[in-house]
Protein backbone atom coordinates (compact mmCIF):
# COMPACT_ATOMS: atom_id res chain seq x y z
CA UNK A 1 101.12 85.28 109.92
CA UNK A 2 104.77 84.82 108.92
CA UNK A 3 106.96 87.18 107.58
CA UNK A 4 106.58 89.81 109.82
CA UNK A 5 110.65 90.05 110.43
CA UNK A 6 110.84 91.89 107.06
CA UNK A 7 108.90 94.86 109.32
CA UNK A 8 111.26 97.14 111.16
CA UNK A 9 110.18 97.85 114.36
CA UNK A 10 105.81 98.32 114.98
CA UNK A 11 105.64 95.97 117.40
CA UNK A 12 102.09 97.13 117.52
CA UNK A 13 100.99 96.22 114.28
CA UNK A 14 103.22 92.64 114.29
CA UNK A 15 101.20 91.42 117.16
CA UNK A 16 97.94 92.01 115.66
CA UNK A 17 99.10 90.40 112.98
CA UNK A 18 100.19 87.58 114.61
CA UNK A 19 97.70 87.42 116.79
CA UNK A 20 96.17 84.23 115.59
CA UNK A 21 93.01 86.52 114.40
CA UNK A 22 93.34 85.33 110.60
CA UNK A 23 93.59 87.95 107.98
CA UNK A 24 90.53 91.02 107.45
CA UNK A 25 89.12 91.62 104.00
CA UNK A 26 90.51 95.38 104.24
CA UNK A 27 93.15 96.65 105.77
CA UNK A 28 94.66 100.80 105.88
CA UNK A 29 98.39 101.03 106.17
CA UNK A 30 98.75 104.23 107.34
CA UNK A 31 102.23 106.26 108.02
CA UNK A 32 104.59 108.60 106.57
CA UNK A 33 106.44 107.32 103.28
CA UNK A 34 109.27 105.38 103.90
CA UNK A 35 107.76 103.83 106.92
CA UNK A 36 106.94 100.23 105.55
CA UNK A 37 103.88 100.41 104.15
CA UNK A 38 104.18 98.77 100.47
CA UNK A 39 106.88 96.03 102.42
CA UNK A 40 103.91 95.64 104.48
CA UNK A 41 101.52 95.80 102.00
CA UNK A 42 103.51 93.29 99.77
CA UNK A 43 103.68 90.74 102.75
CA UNK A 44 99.80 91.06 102.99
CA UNK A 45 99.30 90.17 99.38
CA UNK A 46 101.19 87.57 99.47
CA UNK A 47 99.73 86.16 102.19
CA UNK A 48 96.19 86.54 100.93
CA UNK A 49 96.64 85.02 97.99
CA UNK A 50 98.88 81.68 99.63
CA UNK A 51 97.45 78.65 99.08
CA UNK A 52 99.75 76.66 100.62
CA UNK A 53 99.02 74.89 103.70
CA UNK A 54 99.60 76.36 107.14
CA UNK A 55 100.69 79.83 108.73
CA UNK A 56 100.53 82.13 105.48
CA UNK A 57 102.19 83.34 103.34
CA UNK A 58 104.25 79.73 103.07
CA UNK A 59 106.50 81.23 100.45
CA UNK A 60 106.40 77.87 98.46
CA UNK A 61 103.37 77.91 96.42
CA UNK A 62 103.34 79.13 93.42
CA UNK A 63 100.49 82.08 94.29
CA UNK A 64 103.22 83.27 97.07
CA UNK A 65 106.26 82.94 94.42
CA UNK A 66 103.80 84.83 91.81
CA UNK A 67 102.60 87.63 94.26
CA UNK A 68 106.52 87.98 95.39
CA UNK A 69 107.56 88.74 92.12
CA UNK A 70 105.10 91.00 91.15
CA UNK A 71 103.36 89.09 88.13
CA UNK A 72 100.09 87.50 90.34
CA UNK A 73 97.04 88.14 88.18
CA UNK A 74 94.72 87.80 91.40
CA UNK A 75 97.08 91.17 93.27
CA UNK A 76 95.80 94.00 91.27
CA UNK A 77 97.17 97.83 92.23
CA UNK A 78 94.31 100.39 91.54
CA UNK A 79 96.29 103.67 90.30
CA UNK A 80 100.13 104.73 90.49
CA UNK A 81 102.38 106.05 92.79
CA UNK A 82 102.31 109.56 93.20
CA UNK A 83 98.71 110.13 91.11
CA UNK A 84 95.41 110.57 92.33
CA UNK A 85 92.35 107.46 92.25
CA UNK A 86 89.74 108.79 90.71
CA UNK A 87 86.20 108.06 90.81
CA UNK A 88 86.07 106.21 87.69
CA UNK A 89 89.12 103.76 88.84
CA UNK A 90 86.69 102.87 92.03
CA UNK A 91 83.96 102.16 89.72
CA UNK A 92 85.92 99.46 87.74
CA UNK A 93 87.51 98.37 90.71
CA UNK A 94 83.82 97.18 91.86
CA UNK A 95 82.96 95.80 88.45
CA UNK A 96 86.75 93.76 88.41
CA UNK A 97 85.28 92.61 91.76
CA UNK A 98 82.66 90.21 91.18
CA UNK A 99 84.64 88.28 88.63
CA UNK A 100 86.22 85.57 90.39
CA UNK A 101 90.11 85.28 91.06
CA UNK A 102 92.04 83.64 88.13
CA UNK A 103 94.49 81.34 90.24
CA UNK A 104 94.11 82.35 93.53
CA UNK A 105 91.51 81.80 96.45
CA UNK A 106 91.52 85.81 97.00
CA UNK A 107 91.55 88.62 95.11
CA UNK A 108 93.71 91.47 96.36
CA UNK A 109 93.58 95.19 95.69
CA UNK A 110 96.16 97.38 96.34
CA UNK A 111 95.74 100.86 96.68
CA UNK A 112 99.06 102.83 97.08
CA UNK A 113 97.59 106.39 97.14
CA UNK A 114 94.27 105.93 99.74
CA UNK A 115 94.91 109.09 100.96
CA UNK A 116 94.00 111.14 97.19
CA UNK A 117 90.52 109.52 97.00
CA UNK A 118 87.92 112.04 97.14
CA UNK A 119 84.69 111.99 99.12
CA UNK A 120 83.26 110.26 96.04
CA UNK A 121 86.05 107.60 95.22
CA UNK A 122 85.64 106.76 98.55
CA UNK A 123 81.79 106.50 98.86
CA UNK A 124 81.96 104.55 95.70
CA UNK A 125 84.02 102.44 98.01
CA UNK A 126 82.24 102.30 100.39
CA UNK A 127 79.75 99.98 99.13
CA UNK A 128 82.13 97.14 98.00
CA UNK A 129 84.01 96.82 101.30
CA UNK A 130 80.58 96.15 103.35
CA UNK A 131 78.77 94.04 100.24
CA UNK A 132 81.55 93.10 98.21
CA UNK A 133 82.61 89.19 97.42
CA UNK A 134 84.23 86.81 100.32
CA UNK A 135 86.89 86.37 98.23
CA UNK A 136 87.83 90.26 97.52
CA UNK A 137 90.40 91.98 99.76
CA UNK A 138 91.78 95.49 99.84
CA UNK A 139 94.55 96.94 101.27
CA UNK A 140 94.45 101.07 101.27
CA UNK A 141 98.00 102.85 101.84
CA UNK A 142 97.65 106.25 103.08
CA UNK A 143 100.33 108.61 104.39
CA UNK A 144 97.49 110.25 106.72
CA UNK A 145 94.60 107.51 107.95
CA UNK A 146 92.45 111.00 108.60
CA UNK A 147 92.17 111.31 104.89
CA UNK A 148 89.86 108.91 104.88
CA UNK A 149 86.45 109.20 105.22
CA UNK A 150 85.33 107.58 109.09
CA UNK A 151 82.54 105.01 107.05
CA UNK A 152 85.48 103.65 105.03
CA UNK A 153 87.61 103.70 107.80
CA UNK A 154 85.16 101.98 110.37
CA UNK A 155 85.36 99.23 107.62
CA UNK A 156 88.76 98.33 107.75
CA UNK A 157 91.43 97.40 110.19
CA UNK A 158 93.36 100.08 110.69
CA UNK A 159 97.46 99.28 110.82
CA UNK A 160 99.62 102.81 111.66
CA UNK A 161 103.28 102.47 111.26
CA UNK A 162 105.38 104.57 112.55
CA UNK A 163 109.08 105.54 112.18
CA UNK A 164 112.06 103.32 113.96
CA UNK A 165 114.53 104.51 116.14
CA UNK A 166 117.92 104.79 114.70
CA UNK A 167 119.46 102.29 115.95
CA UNK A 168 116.70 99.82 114.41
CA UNK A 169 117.56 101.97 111.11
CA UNK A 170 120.91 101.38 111.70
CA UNK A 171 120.74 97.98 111.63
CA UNK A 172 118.61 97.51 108.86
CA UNK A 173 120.67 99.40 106.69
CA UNK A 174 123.96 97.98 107.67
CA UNK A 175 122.13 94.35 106.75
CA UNK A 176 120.55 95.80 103.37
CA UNK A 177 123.92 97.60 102.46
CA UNK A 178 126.89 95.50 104.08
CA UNK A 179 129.34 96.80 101.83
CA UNK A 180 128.88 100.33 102.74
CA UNK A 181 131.15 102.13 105.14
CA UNK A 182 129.95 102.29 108.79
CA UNK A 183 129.80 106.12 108.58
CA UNK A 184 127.73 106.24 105.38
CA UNK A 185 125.53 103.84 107.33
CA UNK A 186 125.45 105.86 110.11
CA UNK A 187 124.69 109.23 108.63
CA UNK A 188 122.28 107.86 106.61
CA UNK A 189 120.14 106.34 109.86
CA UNK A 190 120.13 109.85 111.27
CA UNK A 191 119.14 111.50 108.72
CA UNK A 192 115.95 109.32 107.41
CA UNK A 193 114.50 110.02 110.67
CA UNK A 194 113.48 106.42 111.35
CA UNK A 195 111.68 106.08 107.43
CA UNK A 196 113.65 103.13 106.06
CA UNK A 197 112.63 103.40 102.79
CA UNK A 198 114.30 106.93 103.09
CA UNK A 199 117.36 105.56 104.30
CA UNK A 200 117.70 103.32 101.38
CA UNK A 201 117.16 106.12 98.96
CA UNK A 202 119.90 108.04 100.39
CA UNK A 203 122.32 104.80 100.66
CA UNK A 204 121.24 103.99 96.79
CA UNK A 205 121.33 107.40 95.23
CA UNK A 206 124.81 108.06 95.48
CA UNK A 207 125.78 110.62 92.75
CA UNK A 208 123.76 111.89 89.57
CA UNK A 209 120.04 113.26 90.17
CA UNK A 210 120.16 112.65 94.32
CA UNK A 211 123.52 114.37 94.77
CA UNK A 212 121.75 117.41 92.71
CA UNK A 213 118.69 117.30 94.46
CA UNK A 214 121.19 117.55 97.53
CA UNK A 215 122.80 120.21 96.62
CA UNK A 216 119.53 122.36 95.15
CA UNK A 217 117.94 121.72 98.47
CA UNK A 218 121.36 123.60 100.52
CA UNK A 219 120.91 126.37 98.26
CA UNK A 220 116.79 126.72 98.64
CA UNK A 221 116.69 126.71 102.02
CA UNK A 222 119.84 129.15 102.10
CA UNK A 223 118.36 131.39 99.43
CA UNK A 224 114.86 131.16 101.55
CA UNK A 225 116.34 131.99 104.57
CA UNK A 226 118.74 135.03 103.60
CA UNK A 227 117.85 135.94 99.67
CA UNK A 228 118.59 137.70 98.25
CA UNK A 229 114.93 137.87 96.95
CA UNK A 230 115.82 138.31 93.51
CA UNK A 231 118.08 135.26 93.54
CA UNK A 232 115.88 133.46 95.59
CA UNK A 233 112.69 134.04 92.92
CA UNK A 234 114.41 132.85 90.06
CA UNK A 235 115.76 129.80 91.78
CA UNK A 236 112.16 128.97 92.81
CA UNK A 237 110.93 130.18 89.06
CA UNK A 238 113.63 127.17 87.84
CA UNK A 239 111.74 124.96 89.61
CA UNK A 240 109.27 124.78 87.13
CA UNK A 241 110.81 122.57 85.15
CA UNK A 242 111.63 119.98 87.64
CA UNK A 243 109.72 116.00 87.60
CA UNK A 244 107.54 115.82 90.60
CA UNK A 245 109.45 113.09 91.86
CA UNK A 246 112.73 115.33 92.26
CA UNK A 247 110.45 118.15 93.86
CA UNK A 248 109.69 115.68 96.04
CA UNK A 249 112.68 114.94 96.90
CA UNK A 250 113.99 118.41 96.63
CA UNK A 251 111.61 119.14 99.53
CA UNK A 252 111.85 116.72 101.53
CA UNK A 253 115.59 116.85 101.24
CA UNK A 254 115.24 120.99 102.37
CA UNK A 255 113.47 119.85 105.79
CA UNK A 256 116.61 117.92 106.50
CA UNK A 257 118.96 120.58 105.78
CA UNK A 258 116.63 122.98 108.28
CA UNK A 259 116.35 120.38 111.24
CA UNK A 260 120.04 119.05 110.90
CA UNK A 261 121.95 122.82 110.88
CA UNK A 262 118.63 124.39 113.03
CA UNK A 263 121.18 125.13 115.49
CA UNK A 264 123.29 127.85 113.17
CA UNK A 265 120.52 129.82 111.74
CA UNK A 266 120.02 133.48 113.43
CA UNK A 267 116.39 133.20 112.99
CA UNK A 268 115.47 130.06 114.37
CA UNK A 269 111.91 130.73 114.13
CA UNK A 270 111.64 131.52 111.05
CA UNK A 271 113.36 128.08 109.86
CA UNK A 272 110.91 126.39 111.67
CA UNK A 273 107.72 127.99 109.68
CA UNK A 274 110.09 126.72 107.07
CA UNK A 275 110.24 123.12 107.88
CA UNK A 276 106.17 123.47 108.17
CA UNK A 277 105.91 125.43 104.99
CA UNK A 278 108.21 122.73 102.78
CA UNK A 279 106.70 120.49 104.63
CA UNK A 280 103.12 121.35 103.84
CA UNK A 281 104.16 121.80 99.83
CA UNK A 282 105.18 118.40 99.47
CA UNK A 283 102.17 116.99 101.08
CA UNK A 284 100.42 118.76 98.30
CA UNK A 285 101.97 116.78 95.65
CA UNK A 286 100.08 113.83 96.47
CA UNK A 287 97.29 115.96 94.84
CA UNK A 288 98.93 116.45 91.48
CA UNK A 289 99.76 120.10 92.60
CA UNK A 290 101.90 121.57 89.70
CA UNK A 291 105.68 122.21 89.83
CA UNK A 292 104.35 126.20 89.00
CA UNK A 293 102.58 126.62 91.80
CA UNK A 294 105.07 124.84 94.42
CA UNK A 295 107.15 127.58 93.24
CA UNK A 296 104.94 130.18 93.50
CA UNK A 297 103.92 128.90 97.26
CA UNK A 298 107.82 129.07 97.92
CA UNK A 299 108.03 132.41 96.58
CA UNK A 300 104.75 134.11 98.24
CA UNK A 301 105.74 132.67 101.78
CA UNK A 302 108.98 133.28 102.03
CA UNK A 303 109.87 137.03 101.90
């Protein structure tokens, strides 16, 4: 398979994939967001779908050019970002699956959220990815591969990627962003915590919403950590009317204010229940958890 340079770091998963094997009908990308998985995920499509001649994805043809830009009719993304697959999405996911690819010799389903199936999205499933066409292939992104149910997972080849060291981040930010000042750079490799995709949203959100977010995530954790309570309540009562994208954000952005300054708190164990607590909040976004009750979790655990 070529490509694979596009991958920082997993050597692990770049030699199976280039391990002359050819290509599995299902694949779960499992690892932390940030870590690769839709760049992986978007190399896999692509080379599913080539039909150009020799080591896929050739980049030539026009399935590769159409799957690179996002516009392939045959690569087909089953729910979005940040929202749960239900049940019913599965069930026209298997009926899309016996009709033959438009342009394509596959037929490629992405699923970006694996990991918010329930037990019966995923037994619904189930049956597709042991009957289902030749020609259908599925690739399942999931932050956690233990969300998903063993039969589904015994199914598929299993790919875990896993964070870079910084210097690899280093270096693939410095390449993405040469215009940026080494220090920028720098500080920006040590604080995504090897999760490039991280990186790059702290390199490109300079200003407006991210510098906020910043900011809102200093005071949290400060407000959290000493109150006072009443301050800290309505703070986490504003939170409310925050998109789940920024809370995201917000969140993750307060675990690297703990484990960056973890040093100058007096209470260092309670800032680590912290980093588990903010931790475990944003997890529960996946599952369309509402901005109320992330602030009501704050709240309850905190004083």
């Amino acid at each position: 398979m070529r490509g694979l340079e596009v991958l920082a770091g997993n050597p692990q998963a770049k030699h199976r994939l280039s391990a002359g094997r050819g290509l599995s009908h299902a694949y779960i990308l499992a690892g932390p967001a940030g870590s690769g998985k839709h760049t992986l995920a978007g190399l896999l499509a692509r080379a599913l779908v080539c039909s150009g001649k020799g080591e896929t994805p050739c980049g030539a043809c026009p399935d590769c050019r159409k799957a690179a830009a996002g516009i392939h009719p045959d690569v087909i993304t089953v729910g979005e970002e940040g929202k749960e697959i239900s049940v019913s999405m599965v069930r026209a996911l298997r009926s899309d699956a016996y009709i033959r690819p438009n342009e394509a010799p596959r037929k490629v389903y992405l699923l970006p959220n694996a990991h918010t199936m329930n037990q019966s999205a995923q037994n619904a499933l189930l049956k597709l990815l042991e009957e289902g066409p030749p020609y259908a292939a599925f690739l399942l992104l999931a932050e956690n591969a233990g969300a998903i149910l063993p039969t589904v997972r015994s199914r598929c080849e299993l790919l875990t990627l896993a964070p870079v060291t910084e210097a690899e981040a280093r270096a693939v930010l410095t390449a993405r962003f040469p215009d940026r000042p080494a220090q920028e750079i720098a500080d920006a490799a040590r604080r995504c915590e090897g999760l490039i995709g991280r990186g790059i949203t702290l390199l490109e959100g300079s200003g407006g919403r991210t510098r906020e977010v910043q900011e809102a995530a200093g005071q949290l954790v400060k407000l959290l950590l000493d109150g006072p309570e009443r301050v800290a309540l309505e703070f986490c009562v504003g939170l409310e009317k925050w998109e789940r994208d920024d809370l995201c954000a917000l969140l993750e952005e307060g675990v690297e204010v703990l484990r960056s300054g973890m040093g100058r708190y007096r209470d260092t164990r309670r800032a680590l229940a912290l980093v588990g607590r903010l931790e475990e909040i944003r997890r529960s976004l996946d599952f369309h958890v509402g901005a109320g009750h992330v602030a009501g979790w704050l709240c309850a655990g905190s004083f």
